[in-house]
Protein backbone atom coordinates (compact mmCIF):
# COMPACT_ATOMS: atom_id res chain seq x y z
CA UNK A 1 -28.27 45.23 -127.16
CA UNK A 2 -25.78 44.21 -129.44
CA UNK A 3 -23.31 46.75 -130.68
CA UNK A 4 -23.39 45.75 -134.19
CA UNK A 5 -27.21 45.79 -134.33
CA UNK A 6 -27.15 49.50 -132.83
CA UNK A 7 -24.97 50.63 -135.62
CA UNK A 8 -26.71 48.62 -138.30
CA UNK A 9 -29.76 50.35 -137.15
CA UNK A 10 -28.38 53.85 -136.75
CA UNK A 11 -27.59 53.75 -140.27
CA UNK A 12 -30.82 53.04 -141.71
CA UNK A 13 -32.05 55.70 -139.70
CA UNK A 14 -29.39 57.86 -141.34
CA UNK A 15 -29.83 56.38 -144.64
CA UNK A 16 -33.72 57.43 -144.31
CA UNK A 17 -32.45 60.78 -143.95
CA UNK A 18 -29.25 61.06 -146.49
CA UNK A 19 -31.99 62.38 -149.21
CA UNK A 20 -31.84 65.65 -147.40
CA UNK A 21 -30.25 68.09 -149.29
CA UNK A 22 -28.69 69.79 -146.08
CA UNK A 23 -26.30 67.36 -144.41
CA UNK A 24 -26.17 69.07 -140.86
CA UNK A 25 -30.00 69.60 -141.29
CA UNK A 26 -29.95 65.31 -141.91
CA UNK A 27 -27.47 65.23 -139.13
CA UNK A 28 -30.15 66.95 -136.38
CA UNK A 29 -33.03 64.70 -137.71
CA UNK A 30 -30.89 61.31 -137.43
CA UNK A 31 -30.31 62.70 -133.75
CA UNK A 32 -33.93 63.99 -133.10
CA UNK A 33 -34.74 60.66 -134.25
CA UNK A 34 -32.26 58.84 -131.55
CA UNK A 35 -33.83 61.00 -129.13
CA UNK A 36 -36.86 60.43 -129.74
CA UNK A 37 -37.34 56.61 -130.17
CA UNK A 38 -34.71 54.96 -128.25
CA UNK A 39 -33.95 54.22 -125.16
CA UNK A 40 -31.04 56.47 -122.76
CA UNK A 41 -29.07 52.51 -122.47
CA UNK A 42 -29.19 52.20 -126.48
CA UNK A 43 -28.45 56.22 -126.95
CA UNK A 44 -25.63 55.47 -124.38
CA UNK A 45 -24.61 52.68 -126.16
CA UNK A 46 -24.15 54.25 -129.44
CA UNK A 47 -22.38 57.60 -127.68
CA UNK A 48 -19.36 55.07 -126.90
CA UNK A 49 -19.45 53.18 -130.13
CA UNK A 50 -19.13 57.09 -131.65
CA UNK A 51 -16.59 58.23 -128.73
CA UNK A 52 -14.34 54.94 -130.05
CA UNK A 53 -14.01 56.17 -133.62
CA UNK A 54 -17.82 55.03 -134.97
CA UNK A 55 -16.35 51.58 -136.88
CA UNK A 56 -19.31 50.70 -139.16
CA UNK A 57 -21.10 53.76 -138.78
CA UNK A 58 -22.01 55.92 -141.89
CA UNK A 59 -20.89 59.11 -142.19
CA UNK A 60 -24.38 60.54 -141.48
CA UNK A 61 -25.27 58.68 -138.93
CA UNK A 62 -22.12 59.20 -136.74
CA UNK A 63 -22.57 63.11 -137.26
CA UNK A 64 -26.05 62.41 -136.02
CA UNK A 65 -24.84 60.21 -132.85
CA UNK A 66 -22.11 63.05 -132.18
CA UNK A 67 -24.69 65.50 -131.97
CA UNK A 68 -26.60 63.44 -129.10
């Protein structure tokens, strides 16, 4: 999958999310959520974009990936 379409959709999953009051709480439920619904090779995917400093990823959402 592309790269920039794994981050574009990591951060609507963490924008979903950013309403929560309690950022780590957000954090666990943008991970729970990469858990849940996607696939090890995308999860993978998004570890490395994360491990390589997260370009284009949202605060949120890399706090989420880093937690995976």
């Amino acid at each position: 999958m592309n790269p920039q379409r794994l981050v574009a959709m990591a951060n609507d999953i963490a924008a979903f999310f950013d309403a929560e009051a309690d950022k780590e709480a957000a954090a666990e439920q943008v991970a729970n959520h990469l858990r849940k619904f996607w696939e090890p090779r995308m999860r993978e995917a998004i570890r490395r974009i994360a491990q390589e400093g997260g370009v284009g990823l949202s605060t949120l959402a890399l706090s989420g990936v880093r937690r995976l």
